[in-house]
C-alpha atoms as a PDB file:
ATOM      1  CA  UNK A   1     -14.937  59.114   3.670  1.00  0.00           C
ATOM      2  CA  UNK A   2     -16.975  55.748   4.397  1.00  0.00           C
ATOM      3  CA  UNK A   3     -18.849  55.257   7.485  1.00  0.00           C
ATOM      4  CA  UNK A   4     -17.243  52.957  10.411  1.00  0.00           C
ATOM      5  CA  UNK A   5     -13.714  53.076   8.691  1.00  0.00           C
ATOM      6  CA  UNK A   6     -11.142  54.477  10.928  1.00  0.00           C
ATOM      7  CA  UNK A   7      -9.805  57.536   9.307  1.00  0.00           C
ATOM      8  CA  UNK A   8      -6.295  56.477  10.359  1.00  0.00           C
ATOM      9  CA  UNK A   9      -6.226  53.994   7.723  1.00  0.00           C
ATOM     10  CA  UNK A  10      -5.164  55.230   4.096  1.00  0.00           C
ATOM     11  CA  UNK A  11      -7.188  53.731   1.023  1.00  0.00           C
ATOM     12  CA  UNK A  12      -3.884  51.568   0.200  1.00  0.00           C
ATOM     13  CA  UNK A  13      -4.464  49.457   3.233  1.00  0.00           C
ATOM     14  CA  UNK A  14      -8.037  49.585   3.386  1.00  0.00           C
ATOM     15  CA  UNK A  15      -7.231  47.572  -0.393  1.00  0.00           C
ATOM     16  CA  UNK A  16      -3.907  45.593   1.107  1.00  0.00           C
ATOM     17  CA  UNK A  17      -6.143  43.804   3.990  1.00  0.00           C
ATOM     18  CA  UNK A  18      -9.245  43.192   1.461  1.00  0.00           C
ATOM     19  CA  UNK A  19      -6.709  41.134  -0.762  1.00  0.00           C
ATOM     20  CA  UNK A  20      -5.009  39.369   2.300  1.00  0.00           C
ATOM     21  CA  UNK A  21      -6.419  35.455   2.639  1.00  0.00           C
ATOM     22  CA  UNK A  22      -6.320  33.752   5.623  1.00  0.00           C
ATOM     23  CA  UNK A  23      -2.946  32.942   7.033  1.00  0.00           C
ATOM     24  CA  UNK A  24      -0.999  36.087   4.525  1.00  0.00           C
ATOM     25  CA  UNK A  25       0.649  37.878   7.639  1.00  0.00           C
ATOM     26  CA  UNK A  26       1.110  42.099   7.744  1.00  0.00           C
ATOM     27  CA  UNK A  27       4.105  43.271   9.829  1.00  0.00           C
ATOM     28  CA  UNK A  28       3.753  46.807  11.173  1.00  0.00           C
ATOM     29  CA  UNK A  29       6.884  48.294  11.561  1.00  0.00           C
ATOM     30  CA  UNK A  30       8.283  51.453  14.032  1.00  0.00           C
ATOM     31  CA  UNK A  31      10.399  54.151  12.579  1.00  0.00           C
ATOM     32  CA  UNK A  32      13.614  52.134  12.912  1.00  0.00           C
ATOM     33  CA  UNK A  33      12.573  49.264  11.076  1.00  0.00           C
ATOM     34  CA  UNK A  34      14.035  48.767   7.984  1.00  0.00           C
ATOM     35  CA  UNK A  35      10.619  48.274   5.959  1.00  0.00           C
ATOM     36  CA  UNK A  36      11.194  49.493   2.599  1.00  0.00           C
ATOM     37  CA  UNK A  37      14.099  47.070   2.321  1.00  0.00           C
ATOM     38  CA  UNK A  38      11.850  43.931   3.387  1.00  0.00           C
ATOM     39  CA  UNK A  39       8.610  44.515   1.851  1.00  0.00           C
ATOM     40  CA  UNK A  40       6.776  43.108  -0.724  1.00  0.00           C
ATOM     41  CA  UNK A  41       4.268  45.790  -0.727  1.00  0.00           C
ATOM     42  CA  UNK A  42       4.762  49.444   1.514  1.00  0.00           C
ATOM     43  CA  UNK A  43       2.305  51.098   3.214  1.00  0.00           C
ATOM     44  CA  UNK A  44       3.321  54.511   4.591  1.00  0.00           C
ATOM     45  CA  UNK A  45       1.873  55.386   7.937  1.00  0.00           C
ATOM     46  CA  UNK A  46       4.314  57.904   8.614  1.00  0.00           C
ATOM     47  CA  UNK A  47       3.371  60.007  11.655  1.00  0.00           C
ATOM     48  CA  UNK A  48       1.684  57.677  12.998  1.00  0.00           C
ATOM     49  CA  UNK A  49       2.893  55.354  16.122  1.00  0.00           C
ATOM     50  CA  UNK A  50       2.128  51.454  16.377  1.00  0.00           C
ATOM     51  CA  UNK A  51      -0.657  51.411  18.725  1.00  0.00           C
ATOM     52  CA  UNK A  52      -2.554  53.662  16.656  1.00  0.00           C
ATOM     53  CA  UNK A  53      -2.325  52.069  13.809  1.00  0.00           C
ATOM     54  CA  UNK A  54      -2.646  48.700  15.311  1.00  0.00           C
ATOM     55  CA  UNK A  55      -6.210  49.584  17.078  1.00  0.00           C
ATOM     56  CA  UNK A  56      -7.586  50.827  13.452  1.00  0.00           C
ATOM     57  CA  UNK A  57      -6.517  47.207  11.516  1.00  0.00           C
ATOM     58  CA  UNK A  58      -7.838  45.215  14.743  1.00  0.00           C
ATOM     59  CA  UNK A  59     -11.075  46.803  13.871  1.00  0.00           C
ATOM     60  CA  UNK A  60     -11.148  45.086  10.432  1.00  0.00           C
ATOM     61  CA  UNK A  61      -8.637  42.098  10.492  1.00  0.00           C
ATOM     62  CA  UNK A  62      -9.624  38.858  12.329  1.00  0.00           C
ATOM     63  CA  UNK A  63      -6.827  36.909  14.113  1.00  0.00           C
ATOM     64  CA  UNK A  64      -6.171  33.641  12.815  1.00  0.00           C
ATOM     65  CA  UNK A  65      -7.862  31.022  15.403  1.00  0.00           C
ATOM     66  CA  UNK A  66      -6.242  28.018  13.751  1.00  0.00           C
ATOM     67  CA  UNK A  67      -2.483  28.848  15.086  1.00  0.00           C
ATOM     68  CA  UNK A  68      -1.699  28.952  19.156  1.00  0.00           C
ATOM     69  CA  UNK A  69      -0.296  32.372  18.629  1.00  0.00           C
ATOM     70  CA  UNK A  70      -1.490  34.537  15.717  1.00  0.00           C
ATOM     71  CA  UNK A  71       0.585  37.790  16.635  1.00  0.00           C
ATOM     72  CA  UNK A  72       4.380  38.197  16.678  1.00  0.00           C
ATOM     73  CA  UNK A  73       7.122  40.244  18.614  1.00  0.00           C
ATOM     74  CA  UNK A  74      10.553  41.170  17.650  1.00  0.00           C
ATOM     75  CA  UNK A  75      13.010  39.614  20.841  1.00  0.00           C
ATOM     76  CA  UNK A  76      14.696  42.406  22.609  1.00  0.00           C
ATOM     77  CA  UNK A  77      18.689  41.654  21.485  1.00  0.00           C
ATOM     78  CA  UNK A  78      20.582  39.883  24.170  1.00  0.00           C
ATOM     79  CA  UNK A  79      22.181  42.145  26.557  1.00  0.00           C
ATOM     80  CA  UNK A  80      20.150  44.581  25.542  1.00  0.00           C
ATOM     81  CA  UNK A  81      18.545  46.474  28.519  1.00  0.00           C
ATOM     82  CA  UNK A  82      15.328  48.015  26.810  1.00  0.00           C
ATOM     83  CA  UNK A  83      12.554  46.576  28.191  1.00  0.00           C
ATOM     84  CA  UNK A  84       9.685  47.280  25.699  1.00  0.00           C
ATOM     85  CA  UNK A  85       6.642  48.585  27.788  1.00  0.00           C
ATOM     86  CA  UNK A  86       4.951  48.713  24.445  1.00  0.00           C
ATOM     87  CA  UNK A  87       3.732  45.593  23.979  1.00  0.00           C
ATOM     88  CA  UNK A  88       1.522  45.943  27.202  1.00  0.00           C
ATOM     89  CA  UNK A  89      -0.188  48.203  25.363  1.00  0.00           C
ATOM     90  CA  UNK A  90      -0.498  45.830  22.171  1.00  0.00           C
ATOM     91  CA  UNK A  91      -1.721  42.870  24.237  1.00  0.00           C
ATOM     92  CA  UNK A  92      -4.373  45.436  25.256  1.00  0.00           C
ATOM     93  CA  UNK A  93      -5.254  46.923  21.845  1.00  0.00           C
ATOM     94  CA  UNK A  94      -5.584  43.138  20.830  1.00  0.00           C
ATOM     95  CA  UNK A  95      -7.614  41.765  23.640  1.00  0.00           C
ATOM     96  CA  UNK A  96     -10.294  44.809  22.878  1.00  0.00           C
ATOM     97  CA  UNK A  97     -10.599  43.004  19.526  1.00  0.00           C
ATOM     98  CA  UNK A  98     -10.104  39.666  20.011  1.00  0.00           C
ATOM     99  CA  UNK A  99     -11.039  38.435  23.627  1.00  0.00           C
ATOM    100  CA  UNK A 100      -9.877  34.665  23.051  1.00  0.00           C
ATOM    101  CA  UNK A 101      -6.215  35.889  22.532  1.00  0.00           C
ATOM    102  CA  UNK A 102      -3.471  34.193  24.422  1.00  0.00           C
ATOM    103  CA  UNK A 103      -0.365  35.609  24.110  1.00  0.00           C
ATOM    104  CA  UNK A 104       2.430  36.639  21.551  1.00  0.00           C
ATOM    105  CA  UNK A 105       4.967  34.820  20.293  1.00  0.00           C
ATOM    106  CA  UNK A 106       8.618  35.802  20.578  1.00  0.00           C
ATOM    107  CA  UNK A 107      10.919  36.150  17.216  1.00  0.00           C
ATOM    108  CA  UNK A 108      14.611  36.402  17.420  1.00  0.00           C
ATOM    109  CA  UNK A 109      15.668  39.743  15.320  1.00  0.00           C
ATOM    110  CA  UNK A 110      16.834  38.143  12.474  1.00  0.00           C
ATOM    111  CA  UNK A 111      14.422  35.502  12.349  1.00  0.00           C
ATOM    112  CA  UNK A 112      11.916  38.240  12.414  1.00  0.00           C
ATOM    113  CA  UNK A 113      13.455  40.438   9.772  1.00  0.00           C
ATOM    114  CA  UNK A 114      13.043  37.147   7.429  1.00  0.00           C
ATOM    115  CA  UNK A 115       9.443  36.602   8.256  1.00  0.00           C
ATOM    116  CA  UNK A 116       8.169  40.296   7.588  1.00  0.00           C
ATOM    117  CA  UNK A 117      10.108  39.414   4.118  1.00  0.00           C
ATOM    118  CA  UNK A 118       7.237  37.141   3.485  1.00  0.00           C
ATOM    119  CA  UNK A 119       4.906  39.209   4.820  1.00  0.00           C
ATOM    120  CA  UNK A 120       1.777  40.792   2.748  1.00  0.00           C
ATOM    121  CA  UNK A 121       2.677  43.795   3.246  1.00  0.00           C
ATOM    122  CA  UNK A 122       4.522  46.441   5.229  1.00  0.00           C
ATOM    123  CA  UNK A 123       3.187  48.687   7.252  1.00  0.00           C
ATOM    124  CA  UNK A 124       5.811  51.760   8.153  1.00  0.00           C
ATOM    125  CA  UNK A 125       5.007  54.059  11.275  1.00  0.00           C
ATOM    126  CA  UNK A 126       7.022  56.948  13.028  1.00  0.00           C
ATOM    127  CA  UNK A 127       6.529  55.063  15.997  1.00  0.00           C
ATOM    128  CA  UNK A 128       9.490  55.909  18.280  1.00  0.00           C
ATOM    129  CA  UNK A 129       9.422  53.144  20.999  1.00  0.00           C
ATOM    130  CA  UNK A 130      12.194  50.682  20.494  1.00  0.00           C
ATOM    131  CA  UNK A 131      11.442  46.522  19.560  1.00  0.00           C
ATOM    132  CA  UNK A 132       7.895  47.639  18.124  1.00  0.00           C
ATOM    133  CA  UNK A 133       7.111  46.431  15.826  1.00  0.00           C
ATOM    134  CA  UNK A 134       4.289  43.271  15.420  1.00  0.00           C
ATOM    135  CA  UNK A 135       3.134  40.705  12.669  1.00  0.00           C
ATOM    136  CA  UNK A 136      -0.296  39.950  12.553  1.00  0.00           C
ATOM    137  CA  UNK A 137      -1.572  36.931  10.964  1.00  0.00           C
ATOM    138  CA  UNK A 138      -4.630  37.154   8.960  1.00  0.00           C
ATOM    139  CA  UNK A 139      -7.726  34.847   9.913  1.00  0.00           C
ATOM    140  CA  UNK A 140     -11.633  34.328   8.577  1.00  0.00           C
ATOM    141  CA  UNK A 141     -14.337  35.669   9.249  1.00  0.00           C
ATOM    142  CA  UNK A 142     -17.169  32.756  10.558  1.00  0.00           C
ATOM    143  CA  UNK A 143     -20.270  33.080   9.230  1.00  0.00           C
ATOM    144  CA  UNK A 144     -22.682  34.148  12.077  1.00  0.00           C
END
């Protein structure tokens, strides 16, 4: 155990966002999301639901300042009634962390399943919520 760490996060991605640089981007994925067939690197979270997992990173991974929108959604498929209520909760999550945040921006599906093929790293949840899953793209820390 190590002090200020949220206990959420297993040592595998306590190492996986220590190695990212800015701009490598880490796509957390719900339980529908085909992540061991896209990543580069898997981290099980299993049990575990989005927001969850998303507060514990935004306590250790800056945003990247130098793009207009530094966090990505999956589109909800045309015709497709769901109406994710979810990402509320992620713009909130993220706004805690990072108060300058804007918005998100919106990936088509497919478009989406090829950028978490370049992403970092997977990160698969149990979340159950449909279209939740996010990419986060990795900034710097300033020197204060």
């Amino acid at each position: 155990m190590l002090k200020n760490i949220p206990s959420i996060l297993p040592p595998e991605l306590l190492k996986v966002l220590m190695e990212m640089g800015h701009g490598d981007e880490l796509c957390i994925g719900d339980g529908n999301f085909p992540a061991a067939g896209y990543a580069q690197r898997l981290v099980r979270c299993d049990g575990h639901g989005v927001p969850e997992v998303l507060d514990a990173i935004m306590q250790l991974l800056p945003l990247d300042s130098f793009v207009d929108r530094p966090a990505f959604l999956m589109q909800v498929v045309p015709d497709d009634p769901t109406k994710p209520t979810i990402w509320e909760e992620y713009r909130k999550i993220i706004k805690k962390h990072e108060p300058s945040f804007t918005d998100f921006a919106s990936v088509e599906r497919f478009a989406f399943y090829e950028q978490a093929k370049s992403c970092y790293c997977i990160v698969a949840t149990g979340e159950s919520a449909l279209y939740a899953n996010i990419i986060l793209k990795k900034g710097v820390i300033k020197p204060s």
